[in-house]
Protein backbone atom coordinates (compact mmCIF):
# COMPACT_ATOMS: atom_id res chain seq x y z
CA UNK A 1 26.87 -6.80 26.93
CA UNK A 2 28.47 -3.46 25.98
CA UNK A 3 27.80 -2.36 22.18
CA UNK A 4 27.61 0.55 20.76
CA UNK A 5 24.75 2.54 19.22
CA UNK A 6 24.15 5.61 17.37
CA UNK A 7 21.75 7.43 20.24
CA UNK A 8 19.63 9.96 18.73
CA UNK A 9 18.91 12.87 21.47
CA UNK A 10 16.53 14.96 19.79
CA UNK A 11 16.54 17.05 16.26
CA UNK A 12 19.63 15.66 13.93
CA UNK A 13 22.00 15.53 17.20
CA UNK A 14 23.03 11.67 16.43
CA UNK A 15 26.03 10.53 19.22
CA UNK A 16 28.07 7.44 18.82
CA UNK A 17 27.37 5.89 22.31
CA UNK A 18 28.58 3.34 24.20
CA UNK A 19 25.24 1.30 24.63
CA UNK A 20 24.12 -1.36 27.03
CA UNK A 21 22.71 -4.17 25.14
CA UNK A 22 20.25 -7.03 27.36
CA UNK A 23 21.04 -10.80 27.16
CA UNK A 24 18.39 -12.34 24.61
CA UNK A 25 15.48 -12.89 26.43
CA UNK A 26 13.01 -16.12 25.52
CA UNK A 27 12.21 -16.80 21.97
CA UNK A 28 15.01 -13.95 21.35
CA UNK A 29 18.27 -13.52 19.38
CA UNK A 30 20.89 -11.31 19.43
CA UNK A 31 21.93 -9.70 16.49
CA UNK A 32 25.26 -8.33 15.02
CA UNK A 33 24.28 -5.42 12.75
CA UNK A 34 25.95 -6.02 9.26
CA UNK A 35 24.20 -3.07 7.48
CA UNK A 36 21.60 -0.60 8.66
CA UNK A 37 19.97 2.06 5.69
CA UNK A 38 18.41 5.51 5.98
CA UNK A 39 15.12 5.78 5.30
CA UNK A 40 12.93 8.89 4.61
CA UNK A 41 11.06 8.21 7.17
CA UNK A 42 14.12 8.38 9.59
CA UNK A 43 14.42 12.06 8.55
CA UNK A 44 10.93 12.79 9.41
CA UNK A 45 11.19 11.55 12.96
CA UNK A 46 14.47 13.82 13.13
CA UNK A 47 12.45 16.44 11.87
CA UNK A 48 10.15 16.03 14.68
CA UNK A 49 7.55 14.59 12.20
CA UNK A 50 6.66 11.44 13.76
CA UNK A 51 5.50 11.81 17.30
CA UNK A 52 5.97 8.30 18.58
CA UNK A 53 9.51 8.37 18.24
CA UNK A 54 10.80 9.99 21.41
CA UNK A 55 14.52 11.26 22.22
CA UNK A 56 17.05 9.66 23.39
CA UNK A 57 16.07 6.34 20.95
CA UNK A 58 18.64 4.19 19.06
CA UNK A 59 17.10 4.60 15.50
CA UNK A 60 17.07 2.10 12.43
CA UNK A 61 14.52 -0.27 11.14
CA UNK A 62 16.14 -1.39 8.29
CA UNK A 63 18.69 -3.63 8.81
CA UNK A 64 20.19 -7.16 8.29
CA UNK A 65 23.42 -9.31 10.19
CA UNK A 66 24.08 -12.31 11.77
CA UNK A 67 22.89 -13.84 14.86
CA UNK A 68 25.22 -14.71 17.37
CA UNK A 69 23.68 -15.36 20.18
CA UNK A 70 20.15 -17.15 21.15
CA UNK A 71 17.63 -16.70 23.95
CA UNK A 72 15.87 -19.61 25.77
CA UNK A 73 13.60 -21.55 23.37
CA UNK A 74 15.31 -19.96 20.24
CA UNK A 75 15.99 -22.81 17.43
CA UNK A 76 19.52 -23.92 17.76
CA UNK A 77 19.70 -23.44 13.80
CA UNK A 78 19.06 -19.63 13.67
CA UNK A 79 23.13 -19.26 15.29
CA UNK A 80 25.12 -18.22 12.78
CA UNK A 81 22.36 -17.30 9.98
CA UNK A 82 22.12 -14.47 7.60
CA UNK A 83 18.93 -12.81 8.35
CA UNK A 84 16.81 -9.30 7.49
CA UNK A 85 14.32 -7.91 9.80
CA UNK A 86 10.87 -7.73 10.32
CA UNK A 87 9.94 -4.62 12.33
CA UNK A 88 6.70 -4.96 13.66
CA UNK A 89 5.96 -6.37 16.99
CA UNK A 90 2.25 -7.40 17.72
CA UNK A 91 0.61 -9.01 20.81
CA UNK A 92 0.10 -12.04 18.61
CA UNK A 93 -3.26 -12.76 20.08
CA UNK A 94 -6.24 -9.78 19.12
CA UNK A 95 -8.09 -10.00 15.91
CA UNK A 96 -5.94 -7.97 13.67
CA UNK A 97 -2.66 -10.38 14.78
CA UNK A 98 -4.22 -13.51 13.94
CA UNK A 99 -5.80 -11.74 10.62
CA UNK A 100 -1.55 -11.23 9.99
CA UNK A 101 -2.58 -7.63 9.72
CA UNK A 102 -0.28 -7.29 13.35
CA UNK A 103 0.88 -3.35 11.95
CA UNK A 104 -2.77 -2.21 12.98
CA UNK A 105 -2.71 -4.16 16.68
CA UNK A 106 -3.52 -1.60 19.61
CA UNK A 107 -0.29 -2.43 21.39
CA UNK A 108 2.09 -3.00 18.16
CA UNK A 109 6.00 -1.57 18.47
CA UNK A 110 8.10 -1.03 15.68
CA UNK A 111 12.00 -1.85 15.98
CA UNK A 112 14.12 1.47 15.24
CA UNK A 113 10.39 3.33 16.24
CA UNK A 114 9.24 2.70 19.20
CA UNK A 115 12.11 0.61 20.70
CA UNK A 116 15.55 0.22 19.88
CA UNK A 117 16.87 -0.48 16.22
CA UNK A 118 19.70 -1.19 14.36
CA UNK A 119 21.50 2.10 14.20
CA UNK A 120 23.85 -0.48 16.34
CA UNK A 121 26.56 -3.23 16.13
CA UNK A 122 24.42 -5.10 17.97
CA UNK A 123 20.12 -5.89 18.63
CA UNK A 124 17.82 -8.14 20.51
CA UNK A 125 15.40 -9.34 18.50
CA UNK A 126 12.51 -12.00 18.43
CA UNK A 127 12.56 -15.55 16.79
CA UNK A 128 9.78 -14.34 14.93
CA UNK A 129 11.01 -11.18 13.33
CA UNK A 130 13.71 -12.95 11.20
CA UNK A 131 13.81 -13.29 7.88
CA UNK A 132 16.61 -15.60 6.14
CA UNK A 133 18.59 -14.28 3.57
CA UNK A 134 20.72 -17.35 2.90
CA UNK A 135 24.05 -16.65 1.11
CA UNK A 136 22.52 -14.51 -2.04
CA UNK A 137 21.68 -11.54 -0.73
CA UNK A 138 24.36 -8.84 0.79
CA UNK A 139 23.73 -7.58 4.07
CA UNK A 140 23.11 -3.77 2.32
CA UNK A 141 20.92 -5.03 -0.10
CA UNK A 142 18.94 -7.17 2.67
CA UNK A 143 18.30 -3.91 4.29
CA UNK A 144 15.95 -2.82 1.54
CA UNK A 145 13.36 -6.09 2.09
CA UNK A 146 11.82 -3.65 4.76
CA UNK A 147 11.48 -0.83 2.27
CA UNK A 148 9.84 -4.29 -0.76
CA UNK A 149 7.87 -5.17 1.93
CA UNK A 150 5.68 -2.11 2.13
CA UNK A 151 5.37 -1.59 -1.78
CA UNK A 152 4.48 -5.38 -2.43
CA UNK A 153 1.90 -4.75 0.29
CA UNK A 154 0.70 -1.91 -2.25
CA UNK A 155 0.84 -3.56 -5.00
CA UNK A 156 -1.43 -6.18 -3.20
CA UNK A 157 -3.91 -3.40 -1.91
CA UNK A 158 -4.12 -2.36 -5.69
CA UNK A 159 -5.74 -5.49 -6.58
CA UNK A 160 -4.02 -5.27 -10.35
CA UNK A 161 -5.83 -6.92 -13.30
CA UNK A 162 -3.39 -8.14 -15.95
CA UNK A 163 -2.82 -5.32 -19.35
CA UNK A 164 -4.05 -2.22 -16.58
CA UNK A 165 -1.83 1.16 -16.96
CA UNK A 166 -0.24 2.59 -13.94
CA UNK A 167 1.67 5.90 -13.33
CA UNK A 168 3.95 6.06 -10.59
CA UNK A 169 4.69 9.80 -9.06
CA UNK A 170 7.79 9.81 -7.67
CA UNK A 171 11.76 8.17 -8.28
CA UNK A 172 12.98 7.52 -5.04
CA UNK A 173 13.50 4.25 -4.13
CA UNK A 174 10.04 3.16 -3.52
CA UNK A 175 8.86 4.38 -6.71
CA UNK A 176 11.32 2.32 -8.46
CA UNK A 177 10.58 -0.58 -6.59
CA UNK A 178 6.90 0.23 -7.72
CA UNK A 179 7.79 0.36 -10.70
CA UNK A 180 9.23 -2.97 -10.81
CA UNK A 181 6.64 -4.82 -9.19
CA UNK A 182 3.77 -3.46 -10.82
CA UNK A 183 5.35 -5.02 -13.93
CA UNK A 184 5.83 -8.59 -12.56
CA UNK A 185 2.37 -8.14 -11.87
CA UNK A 186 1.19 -7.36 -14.86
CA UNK A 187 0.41 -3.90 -15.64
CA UNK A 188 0.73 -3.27 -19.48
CA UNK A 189 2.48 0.31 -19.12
CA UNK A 190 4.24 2.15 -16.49
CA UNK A 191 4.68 5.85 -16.32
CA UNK A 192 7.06 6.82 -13.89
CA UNK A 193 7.61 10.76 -13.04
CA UNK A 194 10.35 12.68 -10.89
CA UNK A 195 12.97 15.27 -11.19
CA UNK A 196 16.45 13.16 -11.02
CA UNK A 197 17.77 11.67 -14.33
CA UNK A 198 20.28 8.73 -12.73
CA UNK A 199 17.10 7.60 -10.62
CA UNK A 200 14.56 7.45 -13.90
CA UNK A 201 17.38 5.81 -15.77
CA UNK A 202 17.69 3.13 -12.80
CA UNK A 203 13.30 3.43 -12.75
CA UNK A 204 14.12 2.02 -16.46
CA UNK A 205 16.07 -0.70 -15.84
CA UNK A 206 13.56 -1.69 -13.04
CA UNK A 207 10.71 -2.06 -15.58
CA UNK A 208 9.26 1.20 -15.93
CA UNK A 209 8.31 1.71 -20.08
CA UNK A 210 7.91 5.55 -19.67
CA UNK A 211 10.02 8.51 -17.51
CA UNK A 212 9.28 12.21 -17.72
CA UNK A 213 11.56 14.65 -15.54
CA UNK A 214 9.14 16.84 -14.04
CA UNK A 215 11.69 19.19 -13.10
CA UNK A 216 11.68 19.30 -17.49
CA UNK A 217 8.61 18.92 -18.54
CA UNK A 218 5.25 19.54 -17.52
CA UNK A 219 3.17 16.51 -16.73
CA UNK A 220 0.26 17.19 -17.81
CA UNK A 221 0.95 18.73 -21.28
CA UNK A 222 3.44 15.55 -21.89
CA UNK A 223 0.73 12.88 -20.84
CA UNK A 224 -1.75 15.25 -23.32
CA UNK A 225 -4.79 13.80 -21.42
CA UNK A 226 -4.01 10.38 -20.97
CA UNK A 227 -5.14 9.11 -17.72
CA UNK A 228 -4.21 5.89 -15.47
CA UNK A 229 -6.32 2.77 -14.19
CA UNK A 230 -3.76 2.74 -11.09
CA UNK A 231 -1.59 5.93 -9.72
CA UNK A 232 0.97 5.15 -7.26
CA UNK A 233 1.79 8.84 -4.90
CA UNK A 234 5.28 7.88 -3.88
CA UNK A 235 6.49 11.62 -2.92
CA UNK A 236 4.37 13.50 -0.18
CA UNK A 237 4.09 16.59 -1.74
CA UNK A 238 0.58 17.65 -1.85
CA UNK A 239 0.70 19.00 -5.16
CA UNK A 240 1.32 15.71 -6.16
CA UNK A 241 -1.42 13.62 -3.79
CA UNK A 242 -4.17 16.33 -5.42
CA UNK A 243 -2.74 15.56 -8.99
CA UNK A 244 -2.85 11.74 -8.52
CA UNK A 245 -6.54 11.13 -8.16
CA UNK A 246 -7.11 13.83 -11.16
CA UNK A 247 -4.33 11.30 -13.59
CA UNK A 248 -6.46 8.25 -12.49
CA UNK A 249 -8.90 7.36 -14.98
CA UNK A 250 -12.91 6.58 -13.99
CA UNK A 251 -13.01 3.66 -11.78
CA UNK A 252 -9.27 4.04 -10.83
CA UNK A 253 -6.86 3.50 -7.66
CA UNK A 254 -4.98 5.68 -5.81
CA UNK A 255 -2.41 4.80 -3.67
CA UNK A 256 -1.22 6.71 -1.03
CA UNK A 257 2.17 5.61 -0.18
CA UNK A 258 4.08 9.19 0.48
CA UNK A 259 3.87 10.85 3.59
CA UNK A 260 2.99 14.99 3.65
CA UNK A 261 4.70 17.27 5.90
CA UNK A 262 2.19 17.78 8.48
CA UNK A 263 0.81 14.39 7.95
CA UNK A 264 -2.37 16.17 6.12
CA UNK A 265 -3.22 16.64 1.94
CA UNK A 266 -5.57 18.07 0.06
CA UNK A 267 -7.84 15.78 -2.37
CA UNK A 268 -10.57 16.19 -5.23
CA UNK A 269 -13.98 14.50 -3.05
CA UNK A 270 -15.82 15.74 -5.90
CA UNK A 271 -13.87 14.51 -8.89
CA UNK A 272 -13.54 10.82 -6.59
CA UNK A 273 -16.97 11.17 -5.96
CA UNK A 274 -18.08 12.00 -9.57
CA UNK A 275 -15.63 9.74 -11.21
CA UNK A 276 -15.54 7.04 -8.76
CA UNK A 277 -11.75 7.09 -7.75
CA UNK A 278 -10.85 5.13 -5.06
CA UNK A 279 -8.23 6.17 -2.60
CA UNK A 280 -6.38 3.04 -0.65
CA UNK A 281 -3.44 4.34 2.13
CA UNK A 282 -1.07 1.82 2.61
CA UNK A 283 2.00 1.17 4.79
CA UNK A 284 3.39 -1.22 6.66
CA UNK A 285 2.02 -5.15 5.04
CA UNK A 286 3.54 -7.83 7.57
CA UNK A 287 1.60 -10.76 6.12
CA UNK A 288 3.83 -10.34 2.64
CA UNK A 289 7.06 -11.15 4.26
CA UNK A 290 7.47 -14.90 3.18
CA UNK A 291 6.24 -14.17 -0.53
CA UNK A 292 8.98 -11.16 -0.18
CA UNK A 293 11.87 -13.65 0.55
CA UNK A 294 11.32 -15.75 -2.46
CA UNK A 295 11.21 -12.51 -4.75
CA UNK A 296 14.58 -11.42 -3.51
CA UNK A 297 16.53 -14.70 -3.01
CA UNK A 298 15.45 -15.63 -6.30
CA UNK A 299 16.34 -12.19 -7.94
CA UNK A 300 13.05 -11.62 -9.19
CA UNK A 301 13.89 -7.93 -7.75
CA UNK A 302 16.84 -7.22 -7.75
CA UNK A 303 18.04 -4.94 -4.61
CA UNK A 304 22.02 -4.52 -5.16
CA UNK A 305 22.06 -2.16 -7.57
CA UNK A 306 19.60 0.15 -5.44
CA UNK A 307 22.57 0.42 -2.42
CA UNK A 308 25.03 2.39 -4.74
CA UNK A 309 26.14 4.92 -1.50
CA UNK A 310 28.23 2.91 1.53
CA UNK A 311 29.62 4.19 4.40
CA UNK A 312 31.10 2.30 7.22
CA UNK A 313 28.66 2.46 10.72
CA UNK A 314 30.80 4.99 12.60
CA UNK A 315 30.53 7.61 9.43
CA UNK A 316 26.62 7.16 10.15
CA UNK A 317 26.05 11.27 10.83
CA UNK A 318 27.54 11.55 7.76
CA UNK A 319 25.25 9.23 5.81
CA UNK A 320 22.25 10.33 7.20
CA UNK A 321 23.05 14.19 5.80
CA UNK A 322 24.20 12.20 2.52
CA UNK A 323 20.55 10.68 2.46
CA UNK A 324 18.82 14.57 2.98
CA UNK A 325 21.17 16.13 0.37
CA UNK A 326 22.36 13.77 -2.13
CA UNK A 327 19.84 13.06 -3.99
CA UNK A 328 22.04 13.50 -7.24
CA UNK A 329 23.95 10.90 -6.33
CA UNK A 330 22.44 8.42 -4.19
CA UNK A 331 19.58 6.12 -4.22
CA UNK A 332 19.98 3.98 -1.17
CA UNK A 333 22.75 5.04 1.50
CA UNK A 334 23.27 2.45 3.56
CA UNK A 335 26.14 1.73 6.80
CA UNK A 336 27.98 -1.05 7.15
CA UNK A 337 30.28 -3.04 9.85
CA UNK A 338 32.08 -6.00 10.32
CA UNK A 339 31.19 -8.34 13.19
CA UNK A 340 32.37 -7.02 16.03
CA UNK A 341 34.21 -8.73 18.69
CA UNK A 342 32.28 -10.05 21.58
């Protein structure tokens, strides 16, 4: 059928396009796009910062809508169901697939990566990759289970005894989400840093008992030596990955969650070495998805009040300069659409 799509051709030219979308295939739906957000790590790949995203690509991997349409073998009762999206595409048969660690399988795409995403009114998607929102959750705030997934996956890697300390560095969206979770899960006290005051108010309100505006104050001096049992690195910068491992106290976890320009960072081997400071990456964290449902359906996390910038889907150049430059304003910018005919 004939959509349309948001074609990205290289650097931050982004065209609306008519675009060719396939019949679902087997075990396949298609997908009307109700809401598609930016992410930060759309802005790397139009920076050029993630190579396996090549040009011209339709963009977007977080996104939510309604299917309308179903492939052979697709469950009659998906039509018509409010869904979110699952991104990553596995072979579903080598060890790391049936370990539901399918992110690390040799031949694993990504939708809005390394095929087409939602940066579209419409997407062909597998059975598989749905996730039901029911009638609870809006379509924008749907978008951001992609971004919960990856932090509870975090959270998970961090292993969290009940009454531990954490510092989060960072107050983007992640790091409040962090923030958040880290409480449900236990942690006594959480620090959260960054350099916007509407986003540490919000980190507030998401559970975090302590916010210090870098841009302000000087962490270091303001923390006057205390250290962390977890440190969450939420930003990228490498003066911030170095600094995490030194706030972590002896025995502690770091996790790296931000991505550097250049995709490389500077750490203390010595200090982890002498103090025993573990360092766990993280990313993508498939296996959390149905856990991740029952947080947000239930409201456990709360994701409306994160999508506080909206734009309609054929403004989506504009909200993807929004999402580089207004930081003072916006959270979350998200597009959305109405079902379009046909």
């Amino acid at each position: 059928m004939l959509s349309e799509a948001w074609v990205w051709h290289g650097g931050n030219d982004l065209r609306l396009e008519p675009w060719t979308v396939p019949d679902p295939g087997p075990g396949q739906v298609l997908l009307a796009v109700r809401a598609a957000g930016i992410c930060s790590t759309d802005l790397h790949v139009l920076d050029g910062g993630v190579a396996f995203a090549k040009p011209p690509h339709v963009m977007g991997h977080e996104g939510a809508g309604e299917v309308i349409a179903l492939g052979e073998g697709a469950p009659a009762a998906l039509l018509g169901s409010r869904v979110a999206v699952d991104t990553v595409i596995g072979c579903g048969h080598c060890r790391f697939c049936l370990s539901g660690r399918k992110h690390l399988c040799p031949s694993v795409q990504e939708i809005g990566q390394t095929i087409p995403g939602m940066w579209a009114r419409h997407c062909v998607l597998p059975v598989d990759n749905l996730v039901s929102i029911g009638q609870t959750v809006s379509f924008a705030a749907a978008t951001q289970m992609e971004t919960l997934h990856c932090v509870l996956g975090g959270v998970d890697k961090l292993q969290l005894l009940v009454g531990e300390r954490a510092l989060v560095l960072g107050c983007g969206i992640t790091g409040i989400l962090f923030a958040s979770l880290l409480k449900l899960n236990g942690a006594s006290r959480v620090v959260l840093t960054g350099t916007r005051q509407h986003r540490l108010e919000m980190a507030r309100r998401f559970g975090a008992d302590r916010v210090i505006n870098v841009s302000e104050e000087d962490l270091v001096t303001t923390l006057a030596g205390e250290r962390f049992d977890v440190v969450v690195e939420t930003t990228g910068r490498r003066e911030s990955i170095l600094q995490a491992g030194r706030l972590a106290e002896a025995g502690g976890r770091v996790l790296l969650f931000g991505i550097p320009a250049g995709g490389r960072a500077e750490i203390d081997v010595m200090d982890a070495i002498w103090r025993e400071v573990r360092y766990l990456p993280t990313g993508n964290a498939p296996q959390v998805w149905p856990r991740l449902a029952e947080l947000v359906t239930s409201r456990q996390v709360d994701l409306e009040p994160l999508v506080d910038c909206r734009l309609p889907f054929e403004r989506l150049d504009e909200a993807v300069r929004l999402a580089r430059t207004g930081h003072d304003r916006c959270v979350k910018v998200v597009v959305e659409t109405p079902l379009h005919p046909g």
